[in-house]
PDB file of N, CA and C in Angstrom:
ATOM      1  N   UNK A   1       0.834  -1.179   0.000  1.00  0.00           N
ATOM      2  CA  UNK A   1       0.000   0.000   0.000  1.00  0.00           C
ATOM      3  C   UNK A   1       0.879   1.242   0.000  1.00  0.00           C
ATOM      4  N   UNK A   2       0.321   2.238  -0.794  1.00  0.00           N
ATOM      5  CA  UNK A   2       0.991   3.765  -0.422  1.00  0.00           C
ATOM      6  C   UNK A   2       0.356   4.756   0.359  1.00  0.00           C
ATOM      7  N   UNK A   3       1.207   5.077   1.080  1.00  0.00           N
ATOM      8  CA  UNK A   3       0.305   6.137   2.167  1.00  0.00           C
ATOM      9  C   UNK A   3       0.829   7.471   1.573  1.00  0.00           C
ATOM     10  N   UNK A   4      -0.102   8.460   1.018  1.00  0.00           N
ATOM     11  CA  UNK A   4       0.507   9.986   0.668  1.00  0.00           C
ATOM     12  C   UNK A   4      -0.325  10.662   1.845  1.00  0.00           C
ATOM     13  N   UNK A   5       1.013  11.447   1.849  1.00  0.00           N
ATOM     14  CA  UNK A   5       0.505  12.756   3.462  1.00  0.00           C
ATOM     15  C   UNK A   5       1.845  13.684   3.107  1.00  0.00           C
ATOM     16  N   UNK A   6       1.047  14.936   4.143  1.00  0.00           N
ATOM     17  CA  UNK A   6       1.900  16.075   4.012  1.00  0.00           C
ATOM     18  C   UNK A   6       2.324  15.807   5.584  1.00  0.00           C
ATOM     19  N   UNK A   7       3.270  15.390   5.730  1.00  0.00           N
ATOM     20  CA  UNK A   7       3.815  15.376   7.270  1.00  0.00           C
ATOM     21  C   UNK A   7       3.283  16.499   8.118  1.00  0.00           C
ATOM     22  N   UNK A   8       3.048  17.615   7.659  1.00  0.00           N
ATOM     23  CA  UNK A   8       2.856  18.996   8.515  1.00  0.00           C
ATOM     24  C   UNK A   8       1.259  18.923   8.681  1.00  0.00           C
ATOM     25  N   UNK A   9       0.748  17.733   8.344  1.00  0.00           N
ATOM     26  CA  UNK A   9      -0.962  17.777   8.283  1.00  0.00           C
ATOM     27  C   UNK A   9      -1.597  16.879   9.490  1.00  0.00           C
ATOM     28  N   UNK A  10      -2.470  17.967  10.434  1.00  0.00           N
ATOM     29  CA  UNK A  10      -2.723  16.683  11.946  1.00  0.00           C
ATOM     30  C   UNK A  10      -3.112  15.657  11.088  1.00  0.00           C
ATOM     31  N   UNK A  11      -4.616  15.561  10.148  1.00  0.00           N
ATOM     32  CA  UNK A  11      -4.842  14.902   9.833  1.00  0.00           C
ATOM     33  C   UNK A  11      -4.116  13.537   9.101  1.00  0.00           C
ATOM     34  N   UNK A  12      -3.409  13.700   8.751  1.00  0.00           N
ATOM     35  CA  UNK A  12      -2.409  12.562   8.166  1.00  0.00           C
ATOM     36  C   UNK A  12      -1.559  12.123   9.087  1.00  0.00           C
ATOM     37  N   UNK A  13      -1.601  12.968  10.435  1.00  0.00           N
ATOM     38  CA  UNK A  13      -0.382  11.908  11.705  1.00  0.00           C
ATOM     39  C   UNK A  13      -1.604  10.769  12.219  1.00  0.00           C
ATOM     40  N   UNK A  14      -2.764  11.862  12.279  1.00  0.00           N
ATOM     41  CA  UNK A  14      -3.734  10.922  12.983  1.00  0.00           C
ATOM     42  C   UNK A  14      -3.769   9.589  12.027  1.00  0.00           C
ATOM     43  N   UNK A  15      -3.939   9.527  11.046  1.00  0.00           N
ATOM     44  CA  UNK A  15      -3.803   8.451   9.756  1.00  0.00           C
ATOM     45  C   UNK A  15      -2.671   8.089   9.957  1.00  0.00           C
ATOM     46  N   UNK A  16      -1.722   8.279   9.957  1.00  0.00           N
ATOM     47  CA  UNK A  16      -0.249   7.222   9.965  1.00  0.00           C
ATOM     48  C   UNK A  16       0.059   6.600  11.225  1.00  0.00           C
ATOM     49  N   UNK A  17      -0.883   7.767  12.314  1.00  0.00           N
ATOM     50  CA  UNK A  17      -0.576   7.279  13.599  1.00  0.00           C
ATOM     51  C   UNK A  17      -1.742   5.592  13.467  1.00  0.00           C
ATOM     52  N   UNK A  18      -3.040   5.759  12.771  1.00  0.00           N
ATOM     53  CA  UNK A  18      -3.792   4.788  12.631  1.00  0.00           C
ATOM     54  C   UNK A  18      -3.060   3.112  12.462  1.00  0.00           C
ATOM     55  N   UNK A  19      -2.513   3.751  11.325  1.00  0.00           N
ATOM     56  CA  UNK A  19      -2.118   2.861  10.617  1.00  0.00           C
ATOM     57  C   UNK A  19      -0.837   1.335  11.057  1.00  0.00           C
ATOM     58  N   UNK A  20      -0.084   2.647  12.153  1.00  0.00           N
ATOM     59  CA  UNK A  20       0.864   2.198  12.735  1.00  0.00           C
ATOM     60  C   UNK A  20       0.338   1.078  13.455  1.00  0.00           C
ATOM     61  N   UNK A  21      -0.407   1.524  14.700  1.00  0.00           N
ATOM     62  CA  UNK A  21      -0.742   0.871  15.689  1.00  0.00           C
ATOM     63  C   UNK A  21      -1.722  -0.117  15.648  1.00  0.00           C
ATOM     64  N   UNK A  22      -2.191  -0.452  13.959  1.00  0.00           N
ATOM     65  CA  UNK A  22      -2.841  -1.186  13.151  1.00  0.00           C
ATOM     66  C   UNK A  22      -1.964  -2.541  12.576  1.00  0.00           C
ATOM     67  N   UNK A  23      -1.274  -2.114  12.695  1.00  0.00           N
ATOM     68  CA  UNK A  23       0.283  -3.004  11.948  1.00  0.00           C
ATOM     69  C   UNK A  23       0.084  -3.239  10.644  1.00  0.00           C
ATOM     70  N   UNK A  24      -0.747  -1.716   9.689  1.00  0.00           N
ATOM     71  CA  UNK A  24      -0.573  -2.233   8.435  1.00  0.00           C
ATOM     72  C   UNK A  24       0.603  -1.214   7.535  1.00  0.00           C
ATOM     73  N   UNK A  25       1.226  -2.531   6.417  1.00  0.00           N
ATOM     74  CA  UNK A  25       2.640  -1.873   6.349  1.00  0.00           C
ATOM     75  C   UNK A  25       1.950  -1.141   5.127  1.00  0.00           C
ATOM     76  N   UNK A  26       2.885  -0.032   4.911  1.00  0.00           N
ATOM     77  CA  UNK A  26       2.628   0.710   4.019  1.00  0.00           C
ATOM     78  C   UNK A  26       3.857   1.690   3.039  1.00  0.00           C
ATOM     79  N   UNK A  27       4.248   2.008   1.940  1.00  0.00           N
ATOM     80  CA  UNK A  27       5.242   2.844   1.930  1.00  0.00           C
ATOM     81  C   UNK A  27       4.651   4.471   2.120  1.00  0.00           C
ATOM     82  N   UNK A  28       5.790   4.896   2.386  1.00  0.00           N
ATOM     83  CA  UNK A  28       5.097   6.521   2.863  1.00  0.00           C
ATOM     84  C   UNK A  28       5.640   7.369   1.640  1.00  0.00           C
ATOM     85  N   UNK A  29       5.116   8.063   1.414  1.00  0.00           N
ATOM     86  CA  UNK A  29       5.098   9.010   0.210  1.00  0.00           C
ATOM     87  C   UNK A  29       4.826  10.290   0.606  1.00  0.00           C
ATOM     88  N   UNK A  30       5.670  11.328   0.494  1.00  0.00           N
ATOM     89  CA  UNK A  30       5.600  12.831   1.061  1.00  0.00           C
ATOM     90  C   UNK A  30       4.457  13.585  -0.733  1.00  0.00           C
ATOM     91  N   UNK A  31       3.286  14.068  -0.125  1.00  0.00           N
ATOM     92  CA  UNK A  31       2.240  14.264  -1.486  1.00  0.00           C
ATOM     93  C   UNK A  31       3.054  15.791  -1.849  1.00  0.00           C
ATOM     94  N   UNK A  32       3.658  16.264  -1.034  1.00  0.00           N
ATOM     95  CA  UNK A  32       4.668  17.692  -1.569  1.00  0.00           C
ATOM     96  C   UNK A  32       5.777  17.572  -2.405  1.00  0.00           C
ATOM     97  N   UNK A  33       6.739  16.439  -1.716  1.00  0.00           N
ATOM     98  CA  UNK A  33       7.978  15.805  -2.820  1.00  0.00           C
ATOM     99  C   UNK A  33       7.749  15.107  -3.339  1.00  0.00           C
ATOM    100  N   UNK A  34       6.925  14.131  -3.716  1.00  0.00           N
ATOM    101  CA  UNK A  34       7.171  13.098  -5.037  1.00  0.00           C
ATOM    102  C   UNK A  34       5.291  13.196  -4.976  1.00  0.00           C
ATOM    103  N   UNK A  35       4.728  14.192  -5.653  1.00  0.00           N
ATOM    104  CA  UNK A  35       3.254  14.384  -6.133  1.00  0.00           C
ATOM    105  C   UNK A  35       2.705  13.174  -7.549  1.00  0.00           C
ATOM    106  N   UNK A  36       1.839  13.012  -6.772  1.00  0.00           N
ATOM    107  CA  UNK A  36       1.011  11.573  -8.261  1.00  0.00           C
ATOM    108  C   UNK A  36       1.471  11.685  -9.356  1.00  0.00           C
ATOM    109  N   UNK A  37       1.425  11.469 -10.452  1.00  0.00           N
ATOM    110  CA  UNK A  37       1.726  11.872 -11.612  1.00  0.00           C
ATOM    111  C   UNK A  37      -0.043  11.926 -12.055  1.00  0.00           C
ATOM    112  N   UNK A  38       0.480  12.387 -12.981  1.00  0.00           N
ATOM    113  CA  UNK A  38      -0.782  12.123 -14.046  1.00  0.00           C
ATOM    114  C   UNK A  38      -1.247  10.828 -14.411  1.00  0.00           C
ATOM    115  N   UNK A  39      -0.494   9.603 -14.497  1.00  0.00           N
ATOM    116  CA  UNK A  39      -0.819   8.570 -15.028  1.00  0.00           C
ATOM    117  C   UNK A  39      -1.470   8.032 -13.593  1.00  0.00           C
ATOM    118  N   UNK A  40      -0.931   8.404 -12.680  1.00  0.00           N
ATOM    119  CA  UNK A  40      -0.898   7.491 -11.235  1.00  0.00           C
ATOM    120  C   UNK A  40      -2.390   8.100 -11.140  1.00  0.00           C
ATOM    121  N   UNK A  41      -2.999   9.227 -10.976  1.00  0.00           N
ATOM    122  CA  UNK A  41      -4.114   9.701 -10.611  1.00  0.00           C
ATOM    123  C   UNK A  41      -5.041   9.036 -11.613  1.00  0.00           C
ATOM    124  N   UNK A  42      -4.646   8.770 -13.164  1.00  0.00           N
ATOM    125  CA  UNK A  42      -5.850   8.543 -13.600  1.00  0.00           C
ATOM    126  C   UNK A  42      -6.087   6.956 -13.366  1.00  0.00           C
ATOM    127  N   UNK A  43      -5.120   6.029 -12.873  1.00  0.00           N
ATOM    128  CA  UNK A  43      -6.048   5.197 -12.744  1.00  0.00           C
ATOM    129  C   UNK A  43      -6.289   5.051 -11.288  1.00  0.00           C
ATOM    130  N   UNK A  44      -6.308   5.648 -10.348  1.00  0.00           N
ATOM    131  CA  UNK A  44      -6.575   5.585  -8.898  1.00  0.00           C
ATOM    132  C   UNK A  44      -8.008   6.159  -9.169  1.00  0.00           C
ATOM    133  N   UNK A  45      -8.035   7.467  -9.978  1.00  0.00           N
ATOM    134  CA  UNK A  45      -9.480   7.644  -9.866  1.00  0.00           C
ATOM    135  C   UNK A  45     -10.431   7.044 -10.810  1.00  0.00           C
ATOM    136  N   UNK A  46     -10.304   6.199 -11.461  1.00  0.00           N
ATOM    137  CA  UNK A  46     -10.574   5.085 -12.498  1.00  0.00           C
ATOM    138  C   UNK A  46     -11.123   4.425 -10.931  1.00  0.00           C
ATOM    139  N   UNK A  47      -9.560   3.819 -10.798  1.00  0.00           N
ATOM    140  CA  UNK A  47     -10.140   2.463 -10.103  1.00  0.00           C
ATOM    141  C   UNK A  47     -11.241   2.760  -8.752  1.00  0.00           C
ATOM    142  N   UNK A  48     -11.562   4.070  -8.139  1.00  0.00           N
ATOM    143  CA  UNK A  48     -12.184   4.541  -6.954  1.00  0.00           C
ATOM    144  C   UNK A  48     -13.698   4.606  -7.447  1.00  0.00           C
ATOM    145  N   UNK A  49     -14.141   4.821  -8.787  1.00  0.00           N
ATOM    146  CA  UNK A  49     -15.170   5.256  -9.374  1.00  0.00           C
ATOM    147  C   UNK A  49     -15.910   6.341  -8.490  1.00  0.00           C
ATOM    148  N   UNK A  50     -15.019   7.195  -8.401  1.00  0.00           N
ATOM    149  CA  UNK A  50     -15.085   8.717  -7.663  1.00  0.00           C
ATOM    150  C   UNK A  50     -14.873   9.895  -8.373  1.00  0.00           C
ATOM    151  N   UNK A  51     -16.004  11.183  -8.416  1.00  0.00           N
ATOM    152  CA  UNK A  51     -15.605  12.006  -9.362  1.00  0.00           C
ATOM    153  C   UNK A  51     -14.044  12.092  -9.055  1.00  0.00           C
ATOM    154  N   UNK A  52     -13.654  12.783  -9.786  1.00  0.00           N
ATOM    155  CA  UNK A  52     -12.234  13.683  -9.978  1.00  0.00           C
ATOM    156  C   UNK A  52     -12.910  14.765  -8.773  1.00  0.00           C
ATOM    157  N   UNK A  53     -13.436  15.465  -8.716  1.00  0.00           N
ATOM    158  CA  UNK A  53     -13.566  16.231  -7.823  1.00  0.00           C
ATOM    159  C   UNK A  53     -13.211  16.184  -6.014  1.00  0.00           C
ATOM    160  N   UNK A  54     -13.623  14.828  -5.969  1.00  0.00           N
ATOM    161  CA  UNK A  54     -13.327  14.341  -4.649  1.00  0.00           C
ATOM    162  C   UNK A  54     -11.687  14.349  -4.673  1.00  0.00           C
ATOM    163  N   UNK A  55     -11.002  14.096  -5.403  1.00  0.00           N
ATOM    164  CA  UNK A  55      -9.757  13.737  -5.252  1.00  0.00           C
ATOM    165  C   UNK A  55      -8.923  14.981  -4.838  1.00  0.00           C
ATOM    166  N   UNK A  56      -9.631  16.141  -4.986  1.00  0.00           N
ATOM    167  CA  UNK A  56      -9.241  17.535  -5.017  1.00  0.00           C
ATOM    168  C   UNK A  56      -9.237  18.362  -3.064  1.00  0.00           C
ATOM    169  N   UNK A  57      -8.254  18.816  -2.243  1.00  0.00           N
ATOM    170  CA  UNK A  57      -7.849  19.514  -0.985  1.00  0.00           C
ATOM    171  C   UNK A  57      -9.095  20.914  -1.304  1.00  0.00           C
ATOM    172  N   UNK A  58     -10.617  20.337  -1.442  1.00  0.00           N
ATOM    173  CA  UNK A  58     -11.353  21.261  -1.014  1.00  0.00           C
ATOM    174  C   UNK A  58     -11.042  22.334   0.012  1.00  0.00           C
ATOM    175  N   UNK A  59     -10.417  22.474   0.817  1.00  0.00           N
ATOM    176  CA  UNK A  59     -10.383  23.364   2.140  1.00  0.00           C
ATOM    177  C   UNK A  59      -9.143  23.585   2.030  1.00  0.00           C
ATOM    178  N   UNK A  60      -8.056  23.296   1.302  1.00  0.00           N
ATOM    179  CA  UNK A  60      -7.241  23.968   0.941  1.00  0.00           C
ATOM    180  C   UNK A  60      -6.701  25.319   0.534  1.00  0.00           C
ATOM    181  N   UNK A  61      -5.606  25.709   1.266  1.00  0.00           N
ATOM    182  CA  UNK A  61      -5.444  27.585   0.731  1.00  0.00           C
ATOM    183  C   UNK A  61      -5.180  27.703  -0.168  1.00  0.00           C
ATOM    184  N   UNK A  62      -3.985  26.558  -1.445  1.00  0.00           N
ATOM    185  CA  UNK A  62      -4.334  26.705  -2.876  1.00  0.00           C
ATOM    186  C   UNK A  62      -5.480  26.536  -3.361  1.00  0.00           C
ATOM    187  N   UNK A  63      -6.073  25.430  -3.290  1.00  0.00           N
ATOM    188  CA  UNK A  63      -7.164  25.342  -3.882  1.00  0.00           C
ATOM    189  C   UNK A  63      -8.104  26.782  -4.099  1.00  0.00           C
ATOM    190  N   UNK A  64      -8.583  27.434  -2.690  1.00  0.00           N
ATOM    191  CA  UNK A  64      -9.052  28.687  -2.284  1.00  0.00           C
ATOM    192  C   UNK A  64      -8.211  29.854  -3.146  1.00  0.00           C
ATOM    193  N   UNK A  65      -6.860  30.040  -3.046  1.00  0.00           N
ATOM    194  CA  UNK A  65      -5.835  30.883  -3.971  1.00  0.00           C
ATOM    195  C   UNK A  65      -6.472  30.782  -5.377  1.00  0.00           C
ATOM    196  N   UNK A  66      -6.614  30.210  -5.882  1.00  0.00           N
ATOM    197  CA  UNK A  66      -6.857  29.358  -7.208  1.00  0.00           C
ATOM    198  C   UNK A  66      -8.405  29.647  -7.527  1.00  0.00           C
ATOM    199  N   UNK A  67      -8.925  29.839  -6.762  1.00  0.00           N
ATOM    200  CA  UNK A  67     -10.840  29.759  -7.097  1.00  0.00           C
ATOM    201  C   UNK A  67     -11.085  28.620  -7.787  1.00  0.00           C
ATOM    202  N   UNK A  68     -10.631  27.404  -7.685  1.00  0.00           N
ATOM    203  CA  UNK A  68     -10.954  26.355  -8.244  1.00  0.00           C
ATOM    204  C   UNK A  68     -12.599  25.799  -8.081  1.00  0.00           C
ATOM    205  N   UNK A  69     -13.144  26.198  -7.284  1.00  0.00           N
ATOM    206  CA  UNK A  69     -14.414  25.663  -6.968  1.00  0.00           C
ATOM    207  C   UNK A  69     -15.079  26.291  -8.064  1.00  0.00           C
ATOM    208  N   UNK A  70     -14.792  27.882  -8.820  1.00  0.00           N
ATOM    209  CA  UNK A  70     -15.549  28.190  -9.535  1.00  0.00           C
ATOM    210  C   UNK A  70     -15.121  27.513 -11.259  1.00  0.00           C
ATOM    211  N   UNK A  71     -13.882  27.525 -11.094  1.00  0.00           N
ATOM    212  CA  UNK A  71     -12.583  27.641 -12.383  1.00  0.00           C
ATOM    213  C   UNK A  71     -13.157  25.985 -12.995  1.00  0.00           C
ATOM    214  N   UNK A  72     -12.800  24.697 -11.676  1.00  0.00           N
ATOM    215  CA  UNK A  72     -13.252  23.184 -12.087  1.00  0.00           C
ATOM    216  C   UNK A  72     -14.241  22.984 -12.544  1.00  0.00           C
ATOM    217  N   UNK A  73     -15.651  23.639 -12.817  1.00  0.00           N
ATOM    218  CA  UNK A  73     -17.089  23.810 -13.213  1.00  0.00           C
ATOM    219  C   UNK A  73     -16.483  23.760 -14.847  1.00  0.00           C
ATOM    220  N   UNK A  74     -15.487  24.805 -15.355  1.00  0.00           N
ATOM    221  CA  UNK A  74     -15.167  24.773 -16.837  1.00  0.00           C
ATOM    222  C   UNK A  74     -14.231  23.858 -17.719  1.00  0.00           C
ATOM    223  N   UNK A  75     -13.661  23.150 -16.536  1.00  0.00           N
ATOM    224  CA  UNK A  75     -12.338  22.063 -16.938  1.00  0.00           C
ATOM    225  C   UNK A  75     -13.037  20.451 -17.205  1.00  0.00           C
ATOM    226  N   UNK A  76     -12.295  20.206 -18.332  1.00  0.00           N
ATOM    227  CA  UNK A  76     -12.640  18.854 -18.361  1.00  0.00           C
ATOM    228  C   UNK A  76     -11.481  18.000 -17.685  1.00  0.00           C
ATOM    229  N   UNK A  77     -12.140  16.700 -17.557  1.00  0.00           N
ATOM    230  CA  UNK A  77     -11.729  15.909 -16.683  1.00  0.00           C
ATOM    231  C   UNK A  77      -9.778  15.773 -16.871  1.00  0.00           C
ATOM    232  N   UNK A  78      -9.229  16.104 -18.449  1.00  0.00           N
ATOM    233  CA  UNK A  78      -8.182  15.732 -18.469  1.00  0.00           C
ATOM    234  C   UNK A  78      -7.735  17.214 -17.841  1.00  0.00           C
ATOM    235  N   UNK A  79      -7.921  18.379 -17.673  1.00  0.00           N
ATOM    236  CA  UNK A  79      -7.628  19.587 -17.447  1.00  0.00           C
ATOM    237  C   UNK A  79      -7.272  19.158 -16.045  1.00  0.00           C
ATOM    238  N   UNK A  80      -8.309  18.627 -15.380  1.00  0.00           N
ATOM    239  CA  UNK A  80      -8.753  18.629 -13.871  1.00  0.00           C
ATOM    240  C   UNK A  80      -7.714  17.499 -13.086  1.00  0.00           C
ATOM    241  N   UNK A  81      -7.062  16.338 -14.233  1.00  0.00           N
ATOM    242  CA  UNK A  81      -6.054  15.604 -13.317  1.00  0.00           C
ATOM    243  C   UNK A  81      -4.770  16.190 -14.041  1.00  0.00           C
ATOM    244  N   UNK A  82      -4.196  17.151 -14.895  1.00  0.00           N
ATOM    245  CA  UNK A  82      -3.609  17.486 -14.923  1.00  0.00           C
ATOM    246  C   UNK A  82      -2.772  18.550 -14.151  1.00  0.00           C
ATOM    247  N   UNK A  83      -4.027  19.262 -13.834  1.00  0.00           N
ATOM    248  CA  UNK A  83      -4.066  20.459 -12.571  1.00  0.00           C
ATOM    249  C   UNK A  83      -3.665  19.288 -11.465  1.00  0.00           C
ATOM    250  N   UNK A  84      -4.850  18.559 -10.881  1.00  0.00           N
ATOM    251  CA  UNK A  84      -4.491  17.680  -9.699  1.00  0.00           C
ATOM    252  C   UNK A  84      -1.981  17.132  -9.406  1.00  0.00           C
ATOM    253  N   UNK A  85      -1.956  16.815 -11.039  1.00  0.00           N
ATOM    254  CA  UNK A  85      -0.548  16.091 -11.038  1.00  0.00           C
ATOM    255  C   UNK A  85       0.612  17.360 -10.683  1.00  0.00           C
ATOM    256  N   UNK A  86       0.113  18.737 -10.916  1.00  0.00           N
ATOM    257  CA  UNK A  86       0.842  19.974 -11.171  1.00  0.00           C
ATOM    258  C   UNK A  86       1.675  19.797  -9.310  1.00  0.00           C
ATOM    259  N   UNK A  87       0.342  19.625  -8.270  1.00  0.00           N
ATOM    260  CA  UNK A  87       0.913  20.367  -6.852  1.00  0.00           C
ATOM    261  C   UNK A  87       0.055  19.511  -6.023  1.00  0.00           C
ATOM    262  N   UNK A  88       1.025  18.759  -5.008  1.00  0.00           N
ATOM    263  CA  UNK A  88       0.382  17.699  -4.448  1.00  0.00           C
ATOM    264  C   UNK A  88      -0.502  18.725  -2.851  1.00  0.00           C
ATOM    265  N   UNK A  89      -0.340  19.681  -3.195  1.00  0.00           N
ATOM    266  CA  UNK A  89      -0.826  20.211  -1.870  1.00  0.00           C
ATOM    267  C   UNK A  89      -2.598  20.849  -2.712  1.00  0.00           C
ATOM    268  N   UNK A  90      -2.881  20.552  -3.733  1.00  0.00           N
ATOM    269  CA  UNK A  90      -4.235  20.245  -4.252  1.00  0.00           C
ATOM    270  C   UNK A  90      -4.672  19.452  -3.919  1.00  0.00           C
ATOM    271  N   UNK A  91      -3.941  17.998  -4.415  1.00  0.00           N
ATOM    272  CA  UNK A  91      -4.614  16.897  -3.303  1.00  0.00           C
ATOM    273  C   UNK A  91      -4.953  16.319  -2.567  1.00  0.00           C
ATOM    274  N   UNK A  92      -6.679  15.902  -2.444  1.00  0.00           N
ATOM    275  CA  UNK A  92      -7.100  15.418  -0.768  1.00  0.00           C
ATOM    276  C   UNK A  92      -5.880  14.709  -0.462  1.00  0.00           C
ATOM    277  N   UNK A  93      -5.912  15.021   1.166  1.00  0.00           N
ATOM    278  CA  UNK A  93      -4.896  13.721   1.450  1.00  0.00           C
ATOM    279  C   UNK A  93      -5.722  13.559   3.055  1.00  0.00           C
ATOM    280  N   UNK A  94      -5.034  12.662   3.754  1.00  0.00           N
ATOM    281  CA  UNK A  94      -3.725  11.727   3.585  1.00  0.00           C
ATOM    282  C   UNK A  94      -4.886  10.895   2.136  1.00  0.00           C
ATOM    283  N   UNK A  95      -4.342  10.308   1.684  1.00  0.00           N
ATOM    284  CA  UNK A  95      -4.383   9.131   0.546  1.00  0.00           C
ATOM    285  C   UNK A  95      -4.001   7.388   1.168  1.00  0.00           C
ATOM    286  N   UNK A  96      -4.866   6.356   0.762  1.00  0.00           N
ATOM    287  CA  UNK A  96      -4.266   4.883   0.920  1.00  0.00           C
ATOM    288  C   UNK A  96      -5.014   4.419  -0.277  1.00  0.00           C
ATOM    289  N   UNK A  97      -3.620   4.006  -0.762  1.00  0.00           N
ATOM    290  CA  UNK A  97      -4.045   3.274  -2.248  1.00  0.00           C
ATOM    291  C   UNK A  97      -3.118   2.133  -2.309  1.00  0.00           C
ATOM    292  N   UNK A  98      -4.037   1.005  -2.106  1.00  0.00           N
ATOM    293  CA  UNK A  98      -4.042  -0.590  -2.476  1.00  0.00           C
ATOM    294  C   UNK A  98      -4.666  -1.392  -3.597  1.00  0.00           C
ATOM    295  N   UNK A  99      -4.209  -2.442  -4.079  1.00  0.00           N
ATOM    296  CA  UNK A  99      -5.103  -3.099  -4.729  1.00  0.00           C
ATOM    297  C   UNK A  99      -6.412  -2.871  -4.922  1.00  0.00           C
ATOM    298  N   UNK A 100      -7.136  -3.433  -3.731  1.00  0.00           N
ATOM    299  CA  UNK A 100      -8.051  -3.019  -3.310  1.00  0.00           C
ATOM    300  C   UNK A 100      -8.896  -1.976  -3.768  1.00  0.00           C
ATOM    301  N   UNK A 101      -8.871  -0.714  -2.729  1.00  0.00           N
ATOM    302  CA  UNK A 101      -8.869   0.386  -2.679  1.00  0.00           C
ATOM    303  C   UNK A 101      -8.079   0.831  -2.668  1.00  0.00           C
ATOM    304  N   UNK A 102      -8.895   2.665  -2.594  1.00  0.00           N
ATOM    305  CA  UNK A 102      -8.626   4.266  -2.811  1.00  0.00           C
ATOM    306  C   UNK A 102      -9.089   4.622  -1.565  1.00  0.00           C
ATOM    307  N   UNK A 103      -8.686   5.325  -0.386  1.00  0.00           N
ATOM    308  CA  UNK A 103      -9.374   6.215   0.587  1.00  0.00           C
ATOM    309  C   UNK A 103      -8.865   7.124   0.763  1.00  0.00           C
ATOM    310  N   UNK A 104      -8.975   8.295   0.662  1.00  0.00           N
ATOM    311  CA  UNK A 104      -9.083   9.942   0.714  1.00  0.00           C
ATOM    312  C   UNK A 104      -9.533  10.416   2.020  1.00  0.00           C
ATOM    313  N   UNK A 105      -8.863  11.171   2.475  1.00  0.00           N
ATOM    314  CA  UNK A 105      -9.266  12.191   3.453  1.00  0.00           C
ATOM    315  C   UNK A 105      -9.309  10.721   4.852  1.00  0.00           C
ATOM    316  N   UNK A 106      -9.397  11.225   6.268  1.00  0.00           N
ATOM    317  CA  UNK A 106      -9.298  10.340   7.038  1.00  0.00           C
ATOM    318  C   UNK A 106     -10.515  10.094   7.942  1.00  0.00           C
ATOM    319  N   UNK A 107     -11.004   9.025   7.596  1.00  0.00           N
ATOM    320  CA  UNK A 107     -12.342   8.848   8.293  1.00  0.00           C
ATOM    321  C   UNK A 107     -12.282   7.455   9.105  1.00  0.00           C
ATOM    322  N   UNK A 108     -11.722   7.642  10.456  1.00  0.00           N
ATOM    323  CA  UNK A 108     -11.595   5.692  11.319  1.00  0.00           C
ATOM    324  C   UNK A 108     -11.944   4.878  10.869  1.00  0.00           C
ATOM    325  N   UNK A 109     -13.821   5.001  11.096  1.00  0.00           N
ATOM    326  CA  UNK A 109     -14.567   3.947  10.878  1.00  0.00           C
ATOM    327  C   UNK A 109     -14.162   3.688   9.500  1.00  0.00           C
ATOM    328  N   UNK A 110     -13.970   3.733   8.190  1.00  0.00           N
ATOM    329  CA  UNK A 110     -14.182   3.783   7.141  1.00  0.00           C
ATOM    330  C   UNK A 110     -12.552   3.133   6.782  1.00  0.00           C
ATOM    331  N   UNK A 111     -11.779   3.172   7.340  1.00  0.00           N
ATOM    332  CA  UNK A 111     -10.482   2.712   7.109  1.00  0.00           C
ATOM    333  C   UNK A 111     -10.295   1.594   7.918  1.00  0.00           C
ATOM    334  N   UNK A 112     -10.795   1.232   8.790  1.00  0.00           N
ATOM    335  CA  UNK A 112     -10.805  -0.137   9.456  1.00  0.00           C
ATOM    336  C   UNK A 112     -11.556  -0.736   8.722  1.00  0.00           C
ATOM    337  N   UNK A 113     -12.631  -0.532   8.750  1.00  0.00           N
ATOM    338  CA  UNK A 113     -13.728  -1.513   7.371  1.00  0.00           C
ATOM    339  C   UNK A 113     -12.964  -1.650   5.765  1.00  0.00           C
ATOM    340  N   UNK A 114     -12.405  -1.092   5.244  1.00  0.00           N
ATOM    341  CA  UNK A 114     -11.522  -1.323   4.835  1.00  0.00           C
ATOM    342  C   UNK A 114     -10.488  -2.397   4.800  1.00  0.00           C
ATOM    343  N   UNK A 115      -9.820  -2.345   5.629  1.00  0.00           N
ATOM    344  CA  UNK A 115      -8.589  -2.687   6.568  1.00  0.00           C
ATOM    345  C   UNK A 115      -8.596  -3.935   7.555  1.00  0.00           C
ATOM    346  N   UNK A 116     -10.012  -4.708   6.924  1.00  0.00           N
ATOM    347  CA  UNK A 116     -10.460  -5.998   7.512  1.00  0.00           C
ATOM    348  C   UNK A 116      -9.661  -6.933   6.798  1.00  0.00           C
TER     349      UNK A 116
END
């Protein structure tokens, strides 16, 4: 599995802290230094059958910098993971992407059910 997080994000300690004390192994991936590519996003959000939109740091100060909430309404989907591959601090995170699954953003219940 890959775990992407911005180390400086509670939310992603709380997630790695999860994960730890879960004993599931994972490689860690900094989403600031080595950001998805383009190819990597399109089939994660392929394989999630999740808009592209979800995949996007809604509450984010780029995102917000950017007016993307109004700007993504005019982009098509290849615009929208191209933007996503540009700056990993666009993307939701923390991120766990397995076989399996895709999970975005950090929700307990929802990552243990998972994680069965």
């Amino acid at each position: 599995m890959i775990f992407l997080e911005y180390p400086k994000c509670s939310t992603c300690k709380k997630a790695k802290d999860f994960l730890i004390k879960n004993n599931v192994k994972f490689d860690d991936r900094n989403i600031v230094e080595d950001n998805p590519t383009y190819e990597e996003l399109v089939t994660w959000i392929k394989a999630s059958n999740r808009d592209i939109k979800t995949f996007f740091n809604t509450s984010g100060n780029l995102y917000k910098e950017l007016n993307l909430k109004e700007k993504l309404l005019e982009m098509n989907d290849e615009e929208k993971i191209k933007l996503l591959a540009s700056n990993g601090m666009l993307v939701k995170r923390p991120m766990l992407i397995s076989n399996d699954f895709i999970l975005s953003g950090f929700k307990e219940d929802l990552w243990k059910n998972e994680l069965k």
